[in-house]
Structure formats: structure tokens, C-alpha cells
C-alpha atoms as a PDB file:
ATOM      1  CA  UNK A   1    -179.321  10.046 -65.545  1.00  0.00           C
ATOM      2  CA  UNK A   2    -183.095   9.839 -64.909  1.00  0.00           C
ATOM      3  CA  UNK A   3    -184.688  12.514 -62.674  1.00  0.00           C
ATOM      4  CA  UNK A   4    -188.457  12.477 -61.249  1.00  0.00           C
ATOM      5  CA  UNK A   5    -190.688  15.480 -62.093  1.00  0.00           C
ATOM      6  CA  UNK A   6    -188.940  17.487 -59.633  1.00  0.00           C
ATOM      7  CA  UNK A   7    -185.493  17.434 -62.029  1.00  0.00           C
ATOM      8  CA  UNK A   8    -183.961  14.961 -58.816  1.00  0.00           C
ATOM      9  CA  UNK A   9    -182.089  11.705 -59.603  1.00  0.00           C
ATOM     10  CA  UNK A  10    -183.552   8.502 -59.347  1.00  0.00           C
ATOM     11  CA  UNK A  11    -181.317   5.331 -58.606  1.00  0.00           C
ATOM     12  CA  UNK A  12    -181.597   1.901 -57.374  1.00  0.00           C
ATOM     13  CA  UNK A  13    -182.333   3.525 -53.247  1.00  0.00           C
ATOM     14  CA  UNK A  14    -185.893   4.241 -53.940  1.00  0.00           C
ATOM     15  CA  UNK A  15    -186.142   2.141 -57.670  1.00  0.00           C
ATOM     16  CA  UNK A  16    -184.898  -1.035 -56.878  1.00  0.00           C
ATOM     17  CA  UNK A  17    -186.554  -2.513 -60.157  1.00  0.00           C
ATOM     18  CA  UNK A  18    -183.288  -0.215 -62.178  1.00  0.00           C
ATOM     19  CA  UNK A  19    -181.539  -3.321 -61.250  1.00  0.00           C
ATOM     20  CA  UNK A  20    -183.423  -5.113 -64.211  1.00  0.00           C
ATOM     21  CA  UNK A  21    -182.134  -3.141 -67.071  1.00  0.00           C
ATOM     22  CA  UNK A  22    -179.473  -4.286 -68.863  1.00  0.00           C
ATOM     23  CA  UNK A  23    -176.579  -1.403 -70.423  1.00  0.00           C
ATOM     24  CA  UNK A  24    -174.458  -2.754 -73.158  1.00  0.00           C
ATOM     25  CA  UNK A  25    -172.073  -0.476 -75.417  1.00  0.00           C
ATOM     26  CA  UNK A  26    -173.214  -0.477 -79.356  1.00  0.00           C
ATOM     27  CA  UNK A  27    -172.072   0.781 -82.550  1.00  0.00           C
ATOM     28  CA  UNK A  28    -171.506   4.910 -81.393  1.00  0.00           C
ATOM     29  CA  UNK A  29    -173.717   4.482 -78.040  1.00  0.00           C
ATOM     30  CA  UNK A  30    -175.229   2.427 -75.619  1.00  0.00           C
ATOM     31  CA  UNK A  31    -178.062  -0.150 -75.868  1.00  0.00           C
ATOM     32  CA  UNK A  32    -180.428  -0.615 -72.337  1.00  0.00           C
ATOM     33  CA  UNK A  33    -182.762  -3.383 -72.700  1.00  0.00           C
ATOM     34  CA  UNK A  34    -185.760  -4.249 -69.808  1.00  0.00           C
ATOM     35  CA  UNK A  35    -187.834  -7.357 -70.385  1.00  0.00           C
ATOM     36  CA  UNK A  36    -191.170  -6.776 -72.203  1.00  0.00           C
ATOM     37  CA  UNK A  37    -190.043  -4.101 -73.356  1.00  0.00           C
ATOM     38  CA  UNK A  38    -187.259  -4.461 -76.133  1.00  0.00           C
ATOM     39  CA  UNK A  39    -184.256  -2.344 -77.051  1.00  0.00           C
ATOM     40  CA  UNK A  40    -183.934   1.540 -76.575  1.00  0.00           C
ATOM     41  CA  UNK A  41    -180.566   2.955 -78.528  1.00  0.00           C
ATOM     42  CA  UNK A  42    -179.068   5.797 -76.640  1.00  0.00           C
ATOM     43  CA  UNK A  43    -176.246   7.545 -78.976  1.00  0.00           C
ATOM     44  CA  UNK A  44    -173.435   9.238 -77.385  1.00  0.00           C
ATOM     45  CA  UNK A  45    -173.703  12.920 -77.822  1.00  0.00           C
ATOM     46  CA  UNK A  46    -170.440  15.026 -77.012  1.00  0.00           C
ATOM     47  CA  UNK A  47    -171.661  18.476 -77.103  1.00  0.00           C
ATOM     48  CA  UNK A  48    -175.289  19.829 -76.086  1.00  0.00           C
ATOM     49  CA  UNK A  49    -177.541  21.602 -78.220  1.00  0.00           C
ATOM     50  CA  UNK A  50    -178.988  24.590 -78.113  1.00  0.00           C
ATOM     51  CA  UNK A  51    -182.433  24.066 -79.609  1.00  0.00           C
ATOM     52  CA  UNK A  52    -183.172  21.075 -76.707  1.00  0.00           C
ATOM     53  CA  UNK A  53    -184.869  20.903 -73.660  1.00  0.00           C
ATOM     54  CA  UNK A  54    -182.536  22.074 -70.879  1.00  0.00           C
ATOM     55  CA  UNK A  55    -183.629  21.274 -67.091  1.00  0.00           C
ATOM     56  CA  UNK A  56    -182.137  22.071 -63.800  1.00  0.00           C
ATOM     57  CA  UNK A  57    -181.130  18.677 -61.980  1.00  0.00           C
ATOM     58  CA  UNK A  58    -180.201  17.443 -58.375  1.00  0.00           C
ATOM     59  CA  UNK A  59    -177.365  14.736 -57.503  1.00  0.00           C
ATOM     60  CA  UNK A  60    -177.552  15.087 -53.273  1.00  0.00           C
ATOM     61  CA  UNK A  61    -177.025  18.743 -52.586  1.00  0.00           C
ATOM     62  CA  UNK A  62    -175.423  19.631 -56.375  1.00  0.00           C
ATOM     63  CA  UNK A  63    -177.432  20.641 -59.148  1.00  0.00           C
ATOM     64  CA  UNK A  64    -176.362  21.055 -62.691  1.00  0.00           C
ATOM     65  CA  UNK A  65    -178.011  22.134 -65.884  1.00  0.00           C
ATOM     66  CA  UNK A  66    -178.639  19.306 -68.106  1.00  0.00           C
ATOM     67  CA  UNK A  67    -180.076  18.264 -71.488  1.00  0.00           C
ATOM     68  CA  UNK A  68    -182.999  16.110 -71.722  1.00  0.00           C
ATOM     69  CA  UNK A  69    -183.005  13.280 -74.320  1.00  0.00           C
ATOM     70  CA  UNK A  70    -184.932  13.812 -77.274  1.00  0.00           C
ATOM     71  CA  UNK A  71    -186.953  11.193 -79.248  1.00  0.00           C
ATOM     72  CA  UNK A  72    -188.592   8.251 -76.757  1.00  0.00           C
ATOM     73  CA  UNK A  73    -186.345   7.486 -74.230  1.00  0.00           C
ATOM     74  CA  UNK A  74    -188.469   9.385 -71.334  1.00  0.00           C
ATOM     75  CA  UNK A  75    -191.195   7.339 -72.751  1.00  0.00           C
ATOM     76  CA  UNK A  76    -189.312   4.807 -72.447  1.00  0.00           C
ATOM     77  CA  UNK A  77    -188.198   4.625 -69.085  1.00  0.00           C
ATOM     78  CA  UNK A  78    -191.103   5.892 -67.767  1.00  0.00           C
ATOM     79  CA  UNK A  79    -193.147   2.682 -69.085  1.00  0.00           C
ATOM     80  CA  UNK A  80    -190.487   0.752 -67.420  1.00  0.00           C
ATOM     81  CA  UNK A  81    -190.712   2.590 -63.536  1.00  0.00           C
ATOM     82  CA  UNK A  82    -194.736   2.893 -63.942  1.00  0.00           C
ATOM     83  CA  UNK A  83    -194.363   6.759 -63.097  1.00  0.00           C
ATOM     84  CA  UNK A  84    -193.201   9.708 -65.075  1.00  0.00           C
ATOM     85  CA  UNK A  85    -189.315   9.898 -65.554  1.00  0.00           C
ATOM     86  CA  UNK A  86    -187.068  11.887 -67.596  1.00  0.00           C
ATOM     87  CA  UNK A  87    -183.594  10.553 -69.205  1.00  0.00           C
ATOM     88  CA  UNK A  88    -180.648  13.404 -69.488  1.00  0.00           C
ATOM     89  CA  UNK A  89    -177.470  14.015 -70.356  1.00  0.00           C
ATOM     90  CA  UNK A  90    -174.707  16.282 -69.295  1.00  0.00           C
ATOM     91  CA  UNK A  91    -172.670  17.634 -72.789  1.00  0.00           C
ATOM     92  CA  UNK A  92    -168.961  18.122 -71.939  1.00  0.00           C
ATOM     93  CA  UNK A  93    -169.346  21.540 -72.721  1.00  0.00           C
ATOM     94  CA  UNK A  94    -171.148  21.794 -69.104  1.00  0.00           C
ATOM     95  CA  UNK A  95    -169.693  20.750 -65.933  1.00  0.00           C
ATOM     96  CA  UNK A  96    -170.474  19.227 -62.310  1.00  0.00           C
ATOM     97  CA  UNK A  97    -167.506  18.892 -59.998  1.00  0.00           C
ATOM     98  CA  UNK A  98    -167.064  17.162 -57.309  1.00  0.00           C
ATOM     99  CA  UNK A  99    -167.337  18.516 -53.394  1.00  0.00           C
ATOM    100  CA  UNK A 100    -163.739  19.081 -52.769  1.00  0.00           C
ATOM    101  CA  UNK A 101    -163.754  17.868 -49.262  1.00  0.00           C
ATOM    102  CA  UNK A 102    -161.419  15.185 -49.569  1.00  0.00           C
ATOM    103  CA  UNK A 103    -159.713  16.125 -52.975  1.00  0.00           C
ATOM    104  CA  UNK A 104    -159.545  19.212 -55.056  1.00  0.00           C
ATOM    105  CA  UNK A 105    -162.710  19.474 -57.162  1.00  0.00           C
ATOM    106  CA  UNK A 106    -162.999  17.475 -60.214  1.00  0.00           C
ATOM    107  CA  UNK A 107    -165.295  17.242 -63.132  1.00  0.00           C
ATOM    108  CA  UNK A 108    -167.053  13.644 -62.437  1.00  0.00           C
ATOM    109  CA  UNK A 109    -170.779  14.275 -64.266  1.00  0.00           C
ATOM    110  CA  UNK A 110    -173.583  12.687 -62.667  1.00  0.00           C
ATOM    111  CA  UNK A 111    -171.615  10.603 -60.716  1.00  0.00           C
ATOM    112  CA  UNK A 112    -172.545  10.259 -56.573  1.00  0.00           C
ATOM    113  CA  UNK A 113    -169.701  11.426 -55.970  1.00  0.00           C
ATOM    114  CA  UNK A 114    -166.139  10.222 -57.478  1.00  0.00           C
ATOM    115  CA  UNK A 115    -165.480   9.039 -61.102  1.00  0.00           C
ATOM    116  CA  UNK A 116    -164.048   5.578 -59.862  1.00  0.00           C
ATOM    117  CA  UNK A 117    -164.647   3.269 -57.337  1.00  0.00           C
ATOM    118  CA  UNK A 118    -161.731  -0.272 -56.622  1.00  0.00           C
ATOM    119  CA  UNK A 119    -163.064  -3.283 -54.671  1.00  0.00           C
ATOM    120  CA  UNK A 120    -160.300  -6.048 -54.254  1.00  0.00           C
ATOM    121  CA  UNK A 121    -161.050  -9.606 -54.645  1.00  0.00           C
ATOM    122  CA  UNK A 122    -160.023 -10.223 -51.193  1.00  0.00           C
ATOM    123  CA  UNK A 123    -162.557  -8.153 -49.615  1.00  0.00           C
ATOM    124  CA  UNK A 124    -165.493  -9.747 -51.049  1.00  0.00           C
ATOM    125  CA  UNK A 125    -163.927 -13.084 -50.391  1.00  0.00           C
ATOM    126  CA  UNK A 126    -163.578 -12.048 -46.699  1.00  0.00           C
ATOM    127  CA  UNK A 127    -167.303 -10.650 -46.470  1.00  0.00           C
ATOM    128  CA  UNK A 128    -168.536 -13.863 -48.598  1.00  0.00           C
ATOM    129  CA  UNK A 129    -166.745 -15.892 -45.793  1.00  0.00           C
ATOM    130  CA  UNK A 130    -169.139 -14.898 -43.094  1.00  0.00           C
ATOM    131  CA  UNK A 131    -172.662 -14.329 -45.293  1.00  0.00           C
ATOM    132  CA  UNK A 132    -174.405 -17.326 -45.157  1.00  0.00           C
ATOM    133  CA  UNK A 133    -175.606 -17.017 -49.041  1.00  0.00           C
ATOM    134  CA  UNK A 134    -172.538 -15.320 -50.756  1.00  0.00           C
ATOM    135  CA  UNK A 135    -172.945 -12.531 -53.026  1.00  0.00           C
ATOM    136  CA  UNK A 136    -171.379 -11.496 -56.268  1.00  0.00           C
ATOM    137  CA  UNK A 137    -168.907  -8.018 -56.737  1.00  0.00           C
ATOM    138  CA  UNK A 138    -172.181  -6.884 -59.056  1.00  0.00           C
ATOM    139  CA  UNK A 139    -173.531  -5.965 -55.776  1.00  0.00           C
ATOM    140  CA  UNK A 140    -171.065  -3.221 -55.300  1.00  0.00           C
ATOM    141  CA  UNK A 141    -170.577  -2.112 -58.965  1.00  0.00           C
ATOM    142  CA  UNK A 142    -166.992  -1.381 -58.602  1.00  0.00           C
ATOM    143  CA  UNK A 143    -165.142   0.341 -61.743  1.00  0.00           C
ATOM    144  CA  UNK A 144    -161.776  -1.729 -60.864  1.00  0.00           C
ATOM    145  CA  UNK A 145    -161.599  -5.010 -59.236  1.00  0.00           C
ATOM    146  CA  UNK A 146    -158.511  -6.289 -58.287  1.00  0.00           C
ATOM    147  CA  UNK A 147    -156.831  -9.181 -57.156  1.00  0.00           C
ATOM    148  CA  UNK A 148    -153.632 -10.755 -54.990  1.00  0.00           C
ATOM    149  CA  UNK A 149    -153.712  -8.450 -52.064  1.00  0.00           C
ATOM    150  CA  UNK A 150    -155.518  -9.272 -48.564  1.00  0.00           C
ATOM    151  CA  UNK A 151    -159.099  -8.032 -47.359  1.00  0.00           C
ATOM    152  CA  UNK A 152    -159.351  -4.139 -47.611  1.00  0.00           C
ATOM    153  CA  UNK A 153    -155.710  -3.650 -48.198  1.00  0.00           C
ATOM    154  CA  UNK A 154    -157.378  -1.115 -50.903  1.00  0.00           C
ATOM    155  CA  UNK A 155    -158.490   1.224 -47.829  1.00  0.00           C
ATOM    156  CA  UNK A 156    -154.640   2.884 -47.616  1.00  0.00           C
ATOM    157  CA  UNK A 157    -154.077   3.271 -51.230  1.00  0.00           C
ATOM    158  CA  UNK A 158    -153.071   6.472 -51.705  1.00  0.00           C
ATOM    159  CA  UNK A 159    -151.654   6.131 -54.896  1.00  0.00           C
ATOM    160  CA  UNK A 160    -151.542   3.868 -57.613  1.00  0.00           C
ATOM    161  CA  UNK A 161    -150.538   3.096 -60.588  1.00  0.00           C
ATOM    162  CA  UNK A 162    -152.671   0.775 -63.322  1.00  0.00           C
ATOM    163  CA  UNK A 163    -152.031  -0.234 -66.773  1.00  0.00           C
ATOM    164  CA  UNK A 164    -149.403   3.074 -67.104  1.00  0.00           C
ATOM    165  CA  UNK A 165    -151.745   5.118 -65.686  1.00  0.00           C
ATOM    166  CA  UNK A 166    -151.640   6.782 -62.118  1.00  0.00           C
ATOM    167  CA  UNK A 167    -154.739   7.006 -59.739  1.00  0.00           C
ATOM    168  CA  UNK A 168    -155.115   8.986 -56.230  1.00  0.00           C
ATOM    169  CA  UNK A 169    -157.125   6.754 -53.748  1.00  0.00           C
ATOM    170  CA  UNK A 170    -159.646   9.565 -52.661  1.00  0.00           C
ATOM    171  CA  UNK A 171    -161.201   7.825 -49.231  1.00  0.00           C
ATOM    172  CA  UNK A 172    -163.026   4.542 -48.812  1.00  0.00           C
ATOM    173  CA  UNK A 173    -166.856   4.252 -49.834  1.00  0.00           C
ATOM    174  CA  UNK A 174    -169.375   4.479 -47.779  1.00  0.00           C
ATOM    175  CA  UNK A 175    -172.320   2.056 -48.273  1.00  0.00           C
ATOM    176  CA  UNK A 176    -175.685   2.207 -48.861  1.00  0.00           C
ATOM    177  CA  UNK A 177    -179.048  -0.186 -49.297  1.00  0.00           C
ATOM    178  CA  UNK A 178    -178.327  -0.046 -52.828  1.00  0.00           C
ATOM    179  CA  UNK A 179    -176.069  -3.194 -51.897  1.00  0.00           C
ATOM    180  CA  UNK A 180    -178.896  -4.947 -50.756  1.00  0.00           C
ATOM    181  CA  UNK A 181    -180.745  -5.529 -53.895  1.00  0.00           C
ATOM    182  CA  UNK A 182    -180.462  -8.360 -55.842  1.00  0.00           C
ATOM    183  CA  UNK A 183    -179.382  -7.967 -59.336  1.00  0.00           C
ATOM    184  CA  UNK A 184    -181.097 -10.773 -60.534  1.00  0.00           C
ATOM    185  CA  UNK A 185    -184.304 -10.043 -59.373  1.00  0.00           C
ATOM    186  CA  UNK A 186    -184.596  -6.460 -57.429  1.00  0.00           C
ATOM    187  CA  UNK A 187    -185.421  -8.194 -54.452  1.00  0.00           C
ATOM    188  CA  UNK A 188    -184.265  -6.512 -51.283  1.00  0.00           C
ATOM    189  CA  UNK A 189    -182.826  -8.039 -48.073  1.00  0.00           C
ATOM    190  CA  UNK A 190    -181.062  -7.138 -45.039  1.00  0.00           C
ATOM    191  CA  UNK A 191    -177.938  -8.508 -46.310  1.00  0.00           C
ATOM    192  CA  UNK A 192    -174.886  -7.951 -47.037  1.00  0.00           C
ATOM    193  CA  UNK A 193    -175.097  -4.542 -45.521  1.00  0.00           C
ATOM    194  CA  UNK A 194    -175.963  -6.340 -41.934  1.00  0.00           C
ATOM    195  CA  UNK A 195    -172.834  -8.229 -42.089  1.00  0.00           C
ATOM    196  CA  UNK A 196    -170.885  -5.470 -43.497  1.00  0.00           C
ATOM    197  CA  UNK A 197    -172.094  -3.237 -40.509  1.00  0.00           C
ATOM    198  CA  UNK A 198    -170.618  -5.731 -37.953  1.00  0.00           C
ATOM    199  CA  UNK A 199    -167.258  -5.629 -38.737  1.00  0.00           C
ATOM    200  CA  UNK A 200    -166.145  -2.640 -41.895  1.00  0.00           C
ATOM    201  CA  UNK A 201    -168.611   0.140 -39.252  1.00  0.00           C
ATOM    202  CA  UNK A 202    -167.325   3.634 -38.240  1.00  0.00           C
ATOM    203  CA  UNK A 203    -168.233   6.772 -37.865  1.00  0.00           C
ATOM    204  CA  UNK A 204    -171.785   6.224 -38.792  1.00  0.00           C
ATOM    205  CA  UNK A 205    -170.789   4.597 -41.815  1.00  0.00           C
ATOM    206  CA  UNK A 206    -170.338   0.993 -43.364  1.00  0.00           C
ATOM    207  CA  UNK A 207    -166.974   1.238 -45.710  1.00  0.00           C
ATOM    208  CA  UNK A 208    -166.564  -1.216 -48.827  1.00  0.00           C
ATOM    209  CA  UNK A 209    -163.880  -0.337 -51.644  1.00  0.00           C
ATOM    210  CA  UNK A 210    -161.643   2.753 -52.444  1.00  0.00           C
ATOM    211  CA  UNK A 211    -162.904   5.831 -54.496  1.00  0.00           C
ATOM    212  CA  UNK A 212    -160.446   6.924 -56.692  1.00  0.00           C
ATOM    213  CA  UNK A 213    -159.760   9.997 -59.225  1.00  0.00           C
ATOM    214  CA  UNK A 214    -157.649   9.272 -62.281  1.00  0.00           C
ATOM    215  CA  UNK A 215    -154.710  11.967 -63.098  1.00  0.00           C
ATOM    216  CA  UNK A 216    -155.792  11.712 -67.500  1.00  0.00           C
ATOM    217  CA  UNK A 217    -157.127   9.493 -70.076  1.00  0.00           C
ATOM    218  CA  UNK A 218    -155.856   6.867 -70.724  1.00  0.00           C
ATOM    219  CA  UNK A 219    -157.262   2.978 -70.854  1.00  0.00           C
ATOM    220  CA  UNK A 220    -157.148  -0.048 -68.798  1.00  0.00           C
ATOM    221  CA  UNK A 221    -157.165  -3.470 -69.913  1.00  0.00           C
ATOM    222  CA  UNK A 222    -158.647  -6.374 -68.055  1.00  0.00           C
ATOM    223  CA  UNK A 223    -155.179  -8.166 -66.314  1.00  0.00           C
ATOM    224  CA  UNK A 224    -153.068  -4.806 -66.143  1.00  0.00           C
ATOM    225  CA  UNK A 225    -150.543  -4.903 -63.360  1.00  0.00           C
ATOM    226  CA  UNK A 226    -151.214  -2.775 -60.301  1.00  0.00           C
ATOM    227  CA  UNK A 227    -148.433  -0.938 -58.414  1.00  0.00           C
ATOM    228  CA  UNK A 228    -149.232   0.508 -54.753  1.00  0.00           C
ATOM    229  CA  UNK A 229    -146.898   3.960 -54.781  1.00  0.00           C
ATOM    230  CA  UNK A 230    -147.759   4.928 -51.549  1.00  0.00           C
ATOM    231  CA  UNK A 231    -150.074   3.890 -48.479  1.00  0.00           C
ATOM    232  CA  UNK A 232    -151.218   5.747 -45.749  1.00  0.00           C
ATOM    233  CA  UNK A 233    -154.069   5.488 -43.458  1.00  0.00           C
ATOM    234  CA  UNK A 234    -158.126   6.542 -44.864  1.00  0.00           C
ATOM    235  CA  UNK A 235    -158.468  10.272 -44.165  1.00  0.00           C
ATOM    236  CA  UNK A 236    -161.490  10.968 -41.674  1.00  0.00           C
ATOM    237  CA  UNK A 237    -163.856  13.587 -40.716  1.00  0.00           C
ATOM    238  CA  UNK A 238    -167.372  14.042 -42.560  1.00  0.00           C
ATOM    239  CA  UNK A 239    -168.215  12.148 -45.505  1.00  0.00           C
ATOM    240  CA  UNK A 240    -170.203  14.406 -47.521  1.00  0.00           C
ATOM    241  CA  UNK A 241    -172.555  17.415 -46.874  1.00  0.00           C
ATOM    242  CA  UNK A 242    -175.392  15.342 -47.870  1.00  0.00           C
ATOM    243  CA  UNK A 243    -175.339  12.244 -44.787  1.00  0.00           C
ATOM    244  CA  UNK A 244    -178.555  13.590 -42.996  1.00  0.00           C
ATOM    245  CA  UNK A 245    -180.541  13.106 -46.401  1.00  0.00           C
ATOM    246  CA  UNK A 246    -178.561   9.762 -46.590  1.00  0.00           C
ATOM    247  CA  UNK A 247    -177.748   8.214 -43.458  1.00  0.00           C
ATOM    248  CA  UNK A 248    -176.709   5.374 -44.654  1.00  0.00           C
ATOM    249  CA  UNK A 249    -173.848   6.898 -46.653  1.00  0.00           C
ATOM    250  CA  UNK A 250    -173.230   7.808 -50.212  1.00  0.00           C
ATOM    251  CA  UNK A 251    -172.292   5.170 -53.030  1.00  0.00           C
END
């Protein structure tokens, strides 16, 4: 996660040009590339250590104790954003859990807010029907996309299971302007969220896909089947301690 100089995150709501860098996995980590800029290697690291730098971080209202990146990678990123940025990690020998207001607390690291996020096919086909440019599921960085059901069917999954593993729908996700960047070029516009709001709006909010926790480990493989156990209607109430900071809702 990057932070600003105040230890809170930074994401694509107030750094649209994030949308530019490219992730990729690589040979015991990850690679993120930016044009003019080259390659950065970022090596997984399990366990934190106790001779780094350790800084106090925000996610919304949470904060967690995390360890900063050594070598160049602040340098690195911060050359990228054109303002001072720092790049940590959270060892899985510290924790952040999730709120608990719509599931019992869960370890989810610097997630927003839930570890997964499914977005059927059929929604986006529905929203693409009435946008007059369509857009692509990037826009909505779903986890899980699946396909063969109809338009938001995903909103009363309750329970489901994946590829032999089993998955509690949490609630539906809120939206934010995050969906209105283009990935291509970090361009904003009013769209898709204008559309969205006109028909998927309540309760302050503008819903798109299903946040979900997974019950273990386990791993899924691109054309698993997918098995609705139970249904039930979205749970309401607040969304999350954190809407007044957010008003447009929480990814």
C-alpha cells in the first residue's frame, strides 16, 4: 500500500494516474512497471522485520502498524505521483481486520474493506446496454467474474461454492469515482457511475458486485463451476463507519 506523509492510503480517488502502473507476478514477487520509468521488483516478504522502518497507517477509520519497504521503491513511486509517497507492507505476523458490521471480523490486510469482491458477466452486460461507450469489467476490478446467470443475480448470494471451495456473500459493493477512470489513460468522466446511479441507487449508495469472505485457502481456476447454496435478500442498514469521509461509498 502507498501512504502520503501523513502514514494515509493513497488510491486511484485522489491519484487517478495509479491507473497507469502495470502489477504482474514474477519469480518470488511482483513486478510494477510505469512508462518512463522501467521495472521496480517487489519480493514477497512473509514475516516483518524487526530492524525496519515501522509506521502507523490509515485505511478509512482503521489504522494498522506497518513495515515500510526498504531499498527504492518509495523512490520509486514517488517519481511516478510527482509528490512524496511511501510503499508498505503488512507481515502476516501483524493483523488488520475487518469492521464486523456485516460479518464477524476477519483478517483482510490493506484491503477497503473485504478480501473479495464477484461481478457477474450479466451485470456489466446490462449496464454496457444503456452506456453509450461501453466499458470493460477492469473498471470494477472484481476478484471473481462470473458468467450464465442474469444481471445482479450476484446481489442474494449468500453462499457459494467455487472450484471446492465455499464463500459467504458479505453485502453488495458500494461504488465509488474510482469507476470512473479510465484504465487506459487515467482520464476521468462522469460515466459509468451516472448510469449506474439511475437504476443500481439506494440508500445513498450506487451498488455493483458482491463482496465476499472465503471460509480457507484454497485456489480457483479460471472456468471452475459455481454453485449458489443459498440466496436471500442484501442485508441493509449503514455501510461502513467511514460514508461521511466517502460519500460516495467504499470500494
Amino acid at each position: 500500500m502507498l501512504v502520503d506523509g501523513k502514514g494515509d492510503f493513497i488510491s486511484q480517488r485522489s491519484h487517478p494516474r495509479m491507473a497507469l502502473l502495470s502489477v504482474s507476478p514474477s519469480d518470488g514477487g511482483i513486478r510494477v512497471e510505469a512508462e518512463g520509468l522501467g521495472a521496480l521488483e517487489l519480493p514477497f516478504r512473509e514475516e516483518g522485520s524487526g530492524e525496519a522502518s515501522w509506521l502507523e497507517v490509515r485505511v478509512w477509520e482503521a489504522s494498522a502498524s506497518a513495515q515500510v519497504v526498504a531499498g527504492d521503491a518509495s523512490g520509486w513511486f514517488s517519481e511516478f505521483l510527482g509528490e512524496p509517497a511511501r510503499l508498505l507492507f503488512l507481515p502476516r505476523d501483524r493483523e488488520r481486520r475487518s469492521s464486523g458490521m456485516y460479518a464477524p471480523p476477519r483478517p483482510i490486510s490493506f484491503a477497503d474493506g473485504y478480501p473479495l469482491l464477484l461481478i457477474s458477466r450479466g451485470s456489466l452486460d446490462e449496464l454496457n446496454r444503456r452506456l453509450e461507450v461501453p466499458v470493460g469489467m477492469e473498471r470494477f476490478r472484481p476478484n471473481v467474474v462470473v458468467a450464465g446467470c442474469g444481471p445482479h443475480a450476484e446481489d442474494r448470494w449468500r453462499e457459494v461454492r467455487m472450484g471446492g471451495l465455499h464463500f459467504t456473500g458479505v453485502k453488495p459493493c458500494p461504488r465509488c469515482v474510482v469507476t470512473t477512470v479510465d484504465p487506459r489513460t487515467a482520464a476521468r468522466s462522469p460515466e459509468p457511475l451516472r448510469t449506474l446511479a439511475g437504476y443500481r441507487s439506494s440508500d445513498g449508495y450506487v451498488w455493483f458486485g458482491q463482496n465476499l469472505f472465503h471460509a480457507g485457502p484454497g485456489v480457483l481456476n479460471e472456468g471452475d463451476a459455481v454453485e449458489v447454496l443459498a440466496e436471500g435478500p442484501p442485508p441493509t442498514g449503514p455501510v461502513l463507519p467511514i460514508a461521511e469521509t466517502n460519500p460516495m461509498g467504499q470500494e
